[in-house]
PDB file of N, CA and C in Angstrom:
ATOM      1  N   UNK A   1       0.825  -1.184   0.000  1.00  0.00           N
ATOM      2  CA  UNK A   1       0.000   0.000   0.000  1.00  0.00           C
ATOM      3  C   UNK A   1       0.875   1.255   0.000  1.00  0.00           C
ATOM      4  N   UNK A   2       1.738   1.341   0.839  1.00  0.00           N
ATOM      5  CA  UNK A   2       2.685   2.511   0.980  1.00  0.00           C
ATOM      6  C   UNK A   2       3.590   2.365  -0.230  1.00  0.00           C
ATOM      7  N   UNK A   3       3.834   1.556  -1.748  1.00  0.00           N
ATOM      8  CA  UNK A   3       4.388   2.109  -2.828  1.00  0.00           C
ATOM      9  C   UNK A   3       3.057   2.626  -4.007  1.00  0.00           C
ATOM     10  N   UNK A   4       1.660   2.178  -3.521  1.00  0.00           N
ATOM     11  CA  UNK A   4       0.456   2.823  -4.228  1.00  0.00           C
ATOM     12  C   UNK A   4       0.296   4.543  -4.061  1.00  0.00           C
ATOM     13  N   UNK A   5       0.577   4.737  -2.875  1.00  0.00           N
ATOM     14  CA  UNK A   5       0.337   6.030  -1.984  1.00  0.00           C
ATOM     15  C   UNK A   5       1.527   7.014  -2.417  1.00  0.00           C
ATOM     16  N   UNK A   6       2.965   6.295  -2.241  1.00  0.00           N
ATOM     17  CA  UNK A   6       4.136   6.974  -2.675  1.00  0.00           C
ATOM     18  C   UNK A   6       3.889   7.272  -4.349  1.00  0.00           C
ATOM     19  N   UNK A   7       3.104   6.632  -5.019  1.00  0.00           N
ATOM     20  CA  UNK A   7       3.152   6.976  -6.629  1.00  0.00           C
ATOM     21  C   UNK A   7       2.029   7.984  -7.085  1.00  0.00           C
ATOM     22  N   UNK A   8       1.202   8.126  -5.925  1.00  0.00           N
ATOM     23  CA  UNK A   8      -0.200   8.884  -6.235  1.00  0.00           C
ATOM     24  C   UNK A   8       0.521  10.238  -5.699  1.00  0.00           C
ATOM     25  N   UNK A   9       1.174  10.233  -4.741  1.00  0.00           N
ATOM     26  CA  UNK A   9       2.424  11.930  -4.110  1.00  0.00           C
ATOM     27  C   UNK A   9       2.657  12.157  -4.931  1.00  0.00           C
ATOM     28  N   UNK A  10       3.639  11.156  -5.864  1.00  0.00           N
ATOM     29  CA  UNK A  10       4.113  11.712  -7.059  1.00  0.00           C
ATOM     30  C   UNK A  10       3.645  12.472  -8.440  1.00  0.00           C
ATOM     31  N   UNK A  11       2.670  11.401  -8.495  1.00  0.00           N
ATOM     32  CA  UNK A  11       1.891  11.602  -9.776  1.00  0.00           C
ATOM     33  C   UNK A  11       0.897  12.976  -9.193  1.00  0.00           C
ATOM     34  N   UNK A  12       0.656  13.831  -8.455  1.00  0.00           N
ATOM     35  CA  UNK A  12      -0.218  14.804  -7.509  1.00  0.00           C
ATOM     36  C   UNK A  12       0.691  15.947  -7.357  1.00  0.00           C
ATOM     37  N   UNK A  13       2.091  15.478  -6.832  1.00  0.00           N
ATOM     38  CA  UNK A  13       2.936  16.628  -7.060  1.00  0.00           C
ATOM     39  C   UNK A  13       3.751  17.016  -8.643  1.00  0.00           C
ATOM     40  N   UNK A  14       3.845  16.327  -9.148  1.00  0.00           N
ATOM     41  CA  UNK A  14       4.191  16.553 -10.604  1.00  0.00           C
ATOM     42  C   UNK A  14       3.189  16.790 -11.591  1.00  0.00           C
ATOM     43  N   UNK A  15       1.924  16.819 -11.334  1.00  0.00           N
ATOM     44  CA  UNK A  15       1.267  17.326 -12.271  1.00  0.00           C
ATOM     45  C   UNK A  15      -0.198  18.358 -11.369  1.00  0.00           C
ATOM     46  N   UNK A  16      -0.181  17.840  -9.961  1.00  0.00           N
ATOM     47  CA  UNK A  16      -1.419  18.999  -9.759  1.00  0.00           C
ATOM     48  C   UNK A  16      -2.759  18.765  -9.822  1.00  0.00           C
ATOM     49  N   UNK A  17      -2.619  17.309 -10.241  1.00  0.00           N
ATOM     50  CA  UNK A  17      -3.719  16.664 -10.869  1.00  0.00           C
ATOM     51  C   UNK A  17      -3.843  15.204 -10.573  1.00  0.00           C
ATOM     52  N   UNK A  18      -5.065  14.499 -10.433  1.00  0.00           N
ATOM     53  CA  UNK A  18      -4.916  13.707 -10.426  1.00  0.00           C
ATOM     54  C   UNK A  18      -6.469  12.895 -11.198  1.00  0.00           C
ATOM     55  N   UNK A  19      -5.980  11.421 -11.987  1.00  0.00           N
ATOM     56  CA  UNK A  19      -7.345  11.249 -12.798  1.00  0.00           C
ATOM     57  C   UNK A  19      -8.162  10.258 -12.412  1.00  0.00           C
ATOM     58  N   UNK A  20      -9.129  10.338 -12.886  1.00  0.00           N
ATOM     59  CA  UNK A  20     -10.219   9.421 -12.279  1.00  0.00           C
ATOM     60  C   UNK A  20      -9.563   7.826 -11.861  1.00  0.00           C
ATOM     61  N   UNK A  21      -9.026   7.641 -12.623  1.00  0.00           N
ATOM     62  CA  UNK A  21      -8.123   5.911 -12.105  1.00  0.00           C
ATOM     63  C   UNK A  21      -7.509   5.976 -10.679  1.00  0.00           C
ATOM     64  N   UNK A  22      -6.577   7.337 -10.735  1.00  0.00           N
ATOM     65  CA  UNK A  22      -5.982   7.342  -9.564  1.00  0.00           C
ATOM     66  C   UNK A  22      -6.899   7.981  -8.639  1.00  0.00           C
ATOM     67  N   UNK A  23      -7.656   8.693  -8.283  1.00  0.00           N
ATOM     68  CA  UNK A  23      -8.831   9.187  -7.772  1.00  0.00           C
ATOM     69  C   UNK A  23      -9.537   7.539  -6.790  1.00  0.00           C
ATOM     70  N   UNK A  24      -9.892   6.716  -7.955  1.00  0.00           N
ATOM     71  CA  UNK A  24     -10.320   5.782  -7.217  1.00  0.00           C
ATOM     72  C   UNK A  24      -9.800   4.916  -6.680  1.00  0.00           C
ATOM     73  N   UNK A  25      -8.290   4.854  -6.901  1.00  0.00           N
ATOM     74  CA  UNK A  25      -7.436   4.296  -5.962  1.00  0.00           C
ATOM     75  C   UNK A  25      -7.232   5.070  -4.503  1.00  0.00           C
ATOM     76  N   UNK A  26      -7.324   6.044  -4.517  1.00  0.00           N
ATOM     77  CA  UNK A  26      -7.156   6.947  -3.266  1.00  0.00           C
ATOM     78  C   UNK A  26      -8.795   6.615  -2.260  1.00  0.00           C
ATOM     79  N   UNK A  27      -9.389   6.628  -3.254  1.00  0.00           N
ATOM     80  CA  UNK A  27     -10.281   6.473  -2.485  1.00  0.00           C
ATOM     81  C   UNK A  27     -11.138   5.213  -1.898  1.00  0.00           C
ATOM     82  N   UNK A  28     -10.294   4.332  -2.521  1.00  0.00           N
ATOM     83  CA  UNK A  28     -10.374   2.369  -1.765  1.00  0.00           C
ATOM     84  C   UNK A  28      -9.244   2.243  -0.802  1.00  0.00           C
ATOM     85  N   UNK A  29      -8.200   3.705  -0.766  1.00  0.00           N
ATOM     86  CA  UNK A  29      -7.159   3.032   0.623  1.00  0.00           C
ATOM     87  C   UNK A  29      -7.456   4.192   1.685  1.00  0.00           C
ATOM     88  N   UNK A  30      -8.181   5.083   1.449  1.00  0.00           N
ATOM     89  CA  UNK A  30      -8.956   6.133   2.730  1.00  0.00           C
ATOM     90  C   UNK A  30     -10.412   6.187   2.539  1.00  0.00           C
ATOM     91  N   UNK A  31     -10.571   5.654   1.538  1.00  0.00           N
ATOM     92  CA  UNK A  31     -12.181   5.749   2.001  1.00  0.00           C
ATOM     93  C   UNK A  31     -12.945   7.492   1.004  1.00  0.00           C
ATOM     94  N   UNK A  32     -14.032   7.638   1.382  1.00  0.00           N
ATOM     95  CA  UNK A  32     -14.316   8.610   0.597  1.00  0.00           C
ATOM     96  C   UNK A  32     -14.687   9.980   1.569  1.00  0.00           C
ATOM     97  N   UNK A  33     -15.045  10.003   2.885  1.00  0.00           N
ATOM     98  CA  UNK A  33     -14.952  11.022   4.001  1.00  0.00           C
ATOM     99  C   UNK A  33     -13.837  11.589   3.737  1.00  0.00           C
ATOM    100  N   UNK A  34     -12.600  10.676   3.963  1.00  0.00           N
ATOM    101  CA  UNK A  34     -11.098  11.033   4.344  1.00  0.00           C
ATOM    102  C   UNK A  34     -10.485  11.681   2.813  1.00  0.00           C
ATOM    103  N   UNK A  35     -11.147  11.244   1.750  1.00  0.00           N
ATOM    104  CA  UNK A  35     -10.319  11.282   0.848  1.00  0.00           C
ATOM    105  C   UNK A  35     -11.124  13.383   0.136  1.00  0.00           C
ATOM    106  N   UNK A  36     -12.547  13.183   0.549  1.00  0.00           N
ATOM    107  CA  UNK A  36     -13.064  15.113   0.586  1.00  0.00           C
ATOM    108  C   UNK A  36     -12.623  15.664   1.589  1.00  0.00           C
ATOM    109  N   UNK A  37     -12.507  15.411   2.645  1.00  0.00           N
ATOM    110  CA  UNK A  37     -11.289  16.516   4.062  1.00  0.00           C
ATOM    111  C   UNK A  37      -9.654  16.577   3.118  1.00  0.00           C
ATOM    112  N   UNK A  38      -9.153  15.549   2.778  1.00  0.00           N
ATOM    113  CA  UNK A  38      -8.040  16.063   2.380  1.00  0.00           C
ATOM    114  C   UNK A  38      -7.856  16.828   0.741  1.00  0.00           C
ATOM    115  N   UNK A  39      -9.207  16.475  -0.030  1.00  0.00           N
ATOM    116  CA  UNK A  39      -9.005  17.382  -1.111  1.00  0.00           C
ATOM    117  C   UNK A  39      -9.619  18.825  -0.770  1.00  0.00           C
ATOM    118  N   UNK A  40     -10.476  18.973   0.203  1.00  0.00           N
ATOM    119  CA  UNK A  40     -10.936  20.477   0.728  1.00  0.00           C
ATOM    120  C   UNK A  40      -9.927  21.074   1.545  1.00  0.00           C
ATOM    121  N   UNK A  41      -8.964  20.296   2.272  1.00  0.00           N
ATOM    122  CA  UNK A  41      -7.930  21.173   2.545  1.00  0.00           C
ATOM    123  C   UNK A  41      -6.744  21.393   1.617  1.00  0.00           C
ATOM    124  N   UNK A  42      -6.517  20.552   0.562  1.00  0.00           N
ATOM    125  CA  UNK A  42      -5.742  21.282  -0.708  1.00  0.00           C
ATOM    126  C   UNK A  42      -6.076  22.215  -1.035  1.00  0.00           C
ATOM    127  N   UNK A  43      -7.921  22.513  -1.898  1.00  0.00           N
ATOM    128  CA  UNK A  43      -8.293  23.736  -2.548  1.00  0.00           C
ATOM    129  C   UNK A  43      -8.333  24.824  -0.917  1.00  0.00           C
ATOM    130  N   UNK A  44      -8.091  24.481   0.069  1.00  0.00           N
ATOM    131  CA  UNK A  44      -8.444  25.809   0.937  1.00  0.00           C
ATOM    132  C   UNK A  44      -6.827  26.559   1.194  1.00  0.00           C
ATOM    133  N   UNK A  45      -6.098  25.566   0.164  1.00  0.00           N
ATOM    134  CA  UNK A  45      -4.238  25.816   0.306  1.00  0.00           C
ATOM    135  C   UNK A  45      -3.739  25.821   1.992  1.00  0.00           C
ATOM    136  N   UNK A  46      -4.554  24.986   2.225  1.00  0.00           N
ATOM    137  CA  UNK A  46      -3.965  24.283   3.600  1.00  0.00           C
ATOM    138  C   UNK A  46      -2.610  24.357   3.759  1.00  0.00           C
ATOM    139  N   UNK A  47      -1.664  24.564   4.498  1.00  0.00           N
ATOM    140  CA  UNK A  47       0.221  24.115   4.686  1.00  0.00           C
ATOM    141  C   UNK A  47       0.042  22.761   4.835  1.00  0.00           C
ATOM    142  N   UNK A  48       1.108  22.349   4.345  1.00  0.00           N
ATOM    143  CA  UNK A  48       1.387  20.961   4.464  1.00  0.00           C
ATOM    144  C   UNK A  48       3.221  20.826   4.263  1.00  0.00           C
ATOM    145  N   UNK A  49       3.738  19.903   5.580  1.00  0.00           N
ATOM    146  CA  UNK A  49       5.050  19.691   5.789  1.00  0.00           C
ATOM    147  C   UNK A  49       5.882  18.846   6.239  1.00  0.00           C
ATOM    148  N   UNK A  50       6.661  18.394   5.131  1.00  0.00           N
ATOM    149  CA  UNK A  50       7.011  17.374   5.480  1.00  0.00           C
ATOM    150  C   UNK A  50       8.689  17.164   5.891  1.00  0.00           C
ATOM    151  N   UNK A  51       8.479  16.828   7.265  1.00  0.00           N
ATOM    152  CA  UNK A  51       9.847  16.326   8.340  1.00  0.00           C
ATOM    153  C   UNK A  51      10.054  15.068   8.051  1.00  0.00           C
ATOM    154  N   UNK A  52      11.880  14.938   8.291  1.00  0.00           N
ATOM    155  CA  UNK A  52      12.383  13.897   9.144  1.00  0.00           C
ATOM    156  C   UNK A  52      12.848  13.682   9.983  1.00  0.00           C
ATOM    157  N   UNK A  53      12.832  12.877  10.978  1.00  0.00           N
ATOM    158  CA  UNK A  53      13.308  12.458  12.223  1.00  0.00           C
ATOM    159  C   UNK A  53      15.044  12.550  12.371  1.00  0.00           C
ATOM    160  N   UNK A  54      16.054  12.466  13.172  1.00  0.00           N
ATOM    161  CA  UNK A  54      16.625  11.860  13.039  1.00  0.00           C
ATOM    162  C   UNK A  54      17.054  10.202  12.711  1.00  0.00           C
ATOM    163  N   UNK A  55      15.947   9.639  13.108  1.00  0.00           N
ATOM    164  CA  UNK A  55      15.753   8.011  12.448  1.00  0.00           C
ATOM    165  C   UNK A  55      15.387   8.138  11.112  1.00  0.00           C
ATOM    166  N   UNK A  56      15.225   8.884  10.650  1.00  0.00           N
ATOM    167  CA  UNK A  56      14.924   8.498   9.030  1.00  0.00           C
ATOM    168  C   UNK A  56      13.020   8.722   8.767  1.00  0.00           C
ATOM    169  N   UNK A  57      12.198   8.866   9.926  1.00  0.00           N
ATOM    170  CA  UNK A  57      11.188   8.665   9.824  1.00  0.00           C
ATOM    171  C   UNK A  57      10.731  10.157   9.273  1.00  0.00           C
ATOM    172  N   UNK A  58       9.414   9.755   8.386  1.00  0.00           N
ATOM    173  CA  UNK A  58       8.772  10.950   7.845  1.00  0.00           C
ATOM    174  C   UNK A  58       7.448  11.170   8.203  1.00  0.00           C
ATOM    175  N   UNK A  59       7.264  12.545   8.632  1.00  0.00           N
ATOM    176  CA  UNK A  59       6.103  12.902   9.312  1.00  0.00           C
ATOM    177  C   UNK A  59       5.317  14.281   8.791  1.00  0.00           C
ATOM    178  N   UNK A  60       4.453  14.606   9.149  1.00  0.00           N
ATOM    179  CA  UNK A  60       3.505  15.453   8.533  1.00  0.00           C
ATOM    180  C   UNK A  60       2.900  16.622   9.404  1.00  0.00           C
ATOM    181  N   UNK A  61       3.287  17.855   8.873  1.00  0.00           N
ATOM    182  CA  UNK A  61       2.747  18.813  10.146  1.00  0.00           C
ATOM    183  C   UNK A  61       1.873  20.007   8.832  1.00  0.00           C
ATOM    184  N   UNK A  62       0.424  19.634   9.388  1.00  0.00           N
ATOM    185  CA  UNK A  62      -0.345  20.645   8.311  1.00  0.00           C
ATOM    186  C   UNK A  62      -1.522  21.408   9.104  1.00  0.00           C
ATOM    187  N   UNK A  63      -1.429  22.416   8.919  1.00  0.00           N
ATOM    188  CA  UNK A  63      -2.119  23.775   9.146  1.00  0.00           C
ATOM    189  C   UNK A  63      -3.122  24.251   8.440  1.00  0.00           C
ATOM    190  N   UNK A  64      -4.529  23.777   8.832  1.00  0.00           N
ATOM    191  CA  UNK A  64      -5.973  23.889   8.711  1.00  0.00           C
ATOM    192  C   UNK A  64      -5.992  25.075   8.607  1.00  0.00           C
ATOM    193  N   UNK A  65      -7.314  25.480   7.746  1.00  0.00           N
ATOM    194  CA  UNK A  65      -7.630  27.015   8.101  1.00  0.00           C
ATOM    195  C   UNK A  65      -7.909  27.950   9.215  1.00  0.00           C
ATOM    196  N   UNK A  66      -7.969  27.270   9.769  1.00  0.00           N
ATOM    197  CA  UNK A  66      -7.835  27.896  11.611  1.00  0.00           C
ATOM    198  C   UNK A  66      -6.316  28.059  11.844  1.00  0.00           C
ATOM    199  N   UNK A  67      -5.375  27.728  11.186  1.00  0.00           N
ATOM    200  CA  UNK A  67      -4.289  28.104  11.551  1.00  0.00           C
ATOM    201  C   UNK A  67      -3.816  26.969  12.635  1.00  0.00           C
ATOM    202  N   UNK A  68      -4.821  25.712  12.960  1.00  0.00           N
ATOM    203  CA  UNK A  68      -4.924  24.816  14.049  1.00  0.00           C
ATOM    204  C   UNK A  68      -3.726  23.576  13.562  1.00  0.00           C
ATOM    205  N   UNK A  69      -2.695  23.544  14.099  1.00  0.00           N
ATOM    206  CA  UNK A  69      -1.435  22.377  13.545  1.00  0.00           C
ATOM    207  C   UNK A  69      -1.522  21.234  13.851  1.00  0.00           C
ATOM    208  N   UNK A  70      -1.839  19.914  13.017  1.00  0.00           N
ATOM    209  CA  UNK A  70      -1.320  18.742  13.352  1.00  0.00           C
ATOM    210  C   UNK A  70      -0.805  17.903  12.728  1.00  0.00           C
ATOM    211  N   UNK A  71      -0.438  16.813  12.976  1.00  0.00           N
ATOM    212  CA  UNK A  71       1.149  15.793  12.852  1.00  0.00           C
ATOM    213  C   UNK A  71       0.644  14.455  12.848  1.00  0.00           C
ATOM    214  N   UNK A  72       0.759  14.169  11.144  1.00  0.00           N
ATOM    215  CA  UNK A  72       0.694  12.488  11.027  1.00  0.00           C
ATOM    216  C   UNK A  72       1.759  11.839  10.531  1.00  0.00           C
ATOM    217  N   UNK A  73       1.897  10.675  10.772  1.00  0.00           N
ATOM    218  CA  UNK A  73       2.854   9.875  10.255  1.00  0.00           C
ATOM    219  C   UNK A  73       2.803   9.395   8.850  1.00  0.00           C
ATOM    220  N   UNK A  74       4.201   9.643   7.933  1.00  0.00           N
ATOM    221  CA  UNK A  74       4.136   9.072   6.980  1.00  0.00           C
ATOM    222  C   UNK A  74       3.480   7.519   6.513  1.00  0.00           C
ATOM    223  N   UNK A  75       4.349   6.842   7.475  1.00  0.00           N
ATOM    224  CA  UNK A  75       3.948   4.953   7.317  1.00  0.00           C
ATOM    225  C   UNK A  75       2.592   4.256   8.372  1.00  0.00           C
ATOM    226  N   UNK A  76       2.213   5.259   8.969  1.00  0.00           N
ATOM    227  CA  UNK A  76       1.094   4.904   9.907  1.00  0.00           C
ATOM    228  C   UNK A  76      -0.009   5.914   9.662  1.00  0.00           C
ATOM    229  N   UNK A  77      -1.068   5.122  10.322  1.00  0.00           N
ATOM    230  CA  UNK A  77      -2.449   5.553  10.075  1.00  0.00           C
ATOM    231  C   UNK A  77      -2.938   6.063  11.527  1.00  0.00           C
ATOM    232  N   UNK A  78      -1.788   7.643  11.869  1.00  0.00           N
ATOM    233  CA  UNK A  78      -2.125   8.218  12.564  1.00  0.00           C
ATOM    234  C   UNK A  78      -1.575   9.602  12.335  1.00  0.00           C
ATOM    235  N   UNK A  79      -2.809  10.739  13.671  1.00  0.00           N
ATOM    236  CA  UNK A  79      -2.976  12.033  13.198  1.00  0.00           C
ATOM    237  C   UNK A  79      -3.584  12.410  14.351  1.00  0.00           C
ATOM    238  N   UNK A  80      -3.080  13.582  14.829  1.00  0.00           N
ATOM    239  CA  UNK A  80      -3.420  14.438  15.979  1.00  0.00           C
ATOM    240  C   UNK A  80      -4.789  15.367  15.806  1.00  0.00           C
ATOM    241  N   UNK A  81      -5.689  15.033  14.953  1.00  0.00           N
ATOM    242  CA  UNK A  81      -6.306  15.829  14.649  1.00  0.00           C
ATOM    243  C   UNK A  81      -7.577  15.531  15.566  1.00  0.00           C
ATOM    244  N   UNK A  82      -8.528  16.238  15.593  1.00  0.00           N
ATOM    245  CA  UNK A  82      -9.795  15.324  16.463  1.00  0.00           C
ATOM    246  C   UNK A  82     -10.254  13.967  15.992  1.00  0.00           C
ATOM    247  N   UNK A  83     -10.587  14.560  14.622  1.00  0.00           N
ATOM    248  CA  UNK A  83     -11.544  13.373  13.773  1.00  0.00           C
ATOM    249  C   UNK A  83     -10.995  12.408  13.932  1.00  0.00           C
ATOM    250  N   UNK A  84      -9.477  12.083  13.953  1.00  0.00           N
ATOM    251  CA  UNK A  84      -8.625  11.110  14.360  1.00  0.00           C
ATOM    252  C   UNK A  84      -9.010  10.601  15.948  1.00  0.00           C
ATOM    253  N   UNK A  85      -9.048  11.200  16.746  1.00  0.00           N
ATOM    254  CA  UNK A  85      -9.124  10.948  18.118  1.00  0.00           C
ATOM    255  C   UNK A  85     -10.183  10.525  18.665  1.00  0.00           C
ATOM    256  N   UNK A  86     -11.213  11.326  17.625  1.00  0.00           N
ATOM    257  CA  UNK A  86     -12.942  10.392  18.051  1.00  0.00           C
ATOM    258  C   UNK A  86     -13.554   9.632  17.212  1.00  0.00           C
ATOM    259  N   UNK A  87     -12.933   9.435  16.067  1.00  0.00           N
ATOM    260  CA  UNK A  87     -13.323   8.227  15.074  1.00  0.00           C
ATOM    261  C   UNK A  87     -13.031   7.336  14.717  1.00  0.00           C
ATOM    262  N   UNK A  88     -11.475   7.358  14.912  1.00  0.00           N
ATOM    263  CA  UNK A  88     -11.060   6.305  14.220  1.00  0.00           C
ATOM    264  C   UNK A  88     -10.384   5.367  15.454  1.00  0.00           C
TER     265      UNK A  88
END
């Protein structure tokens, strides 16, 4: 799953775009809730940033329109955010 995900970054950051094929791949490995929160915080030009650890690990620190910051993990299916904390 994590070389499906690494090729959809790619193919998203190199073109800006992404097409209905890959669209519905994104949206059989998050689902379709998860997959409109993260395209409504693209068009709202959300920050999005990406760290590494000193271990090598890569992590995610992105800034909602509230200016409100939180931190998910690249290789895990976690996130400081609420929706994270009371849903999943």
């Amino acid at each position: 799953m994590e070389s499906l995900v690494n090729t959809l970054c790619a193919e998203l950051k190199a073109t800006s775009t992404l097409d209905a094929e890959e669209l519905r791949k994104l949206l059989r490995i998050v689902g379709v809730e998860r997959t409109e929160e993260a395209l409504e915080m693209l068009d709202a030009e959300c920050q999005v940033r990406r760290f590494q650890d000193p271990s090598g690990q890569y992590f995610y620190q992105v800034m909602d329109t509230d200016n409100t910051l939180y931190y998910t993990l690249h290789t895990a299916t976690y996130c400081t955010c609420q929706t994270f904390q009371t849903e999943v």
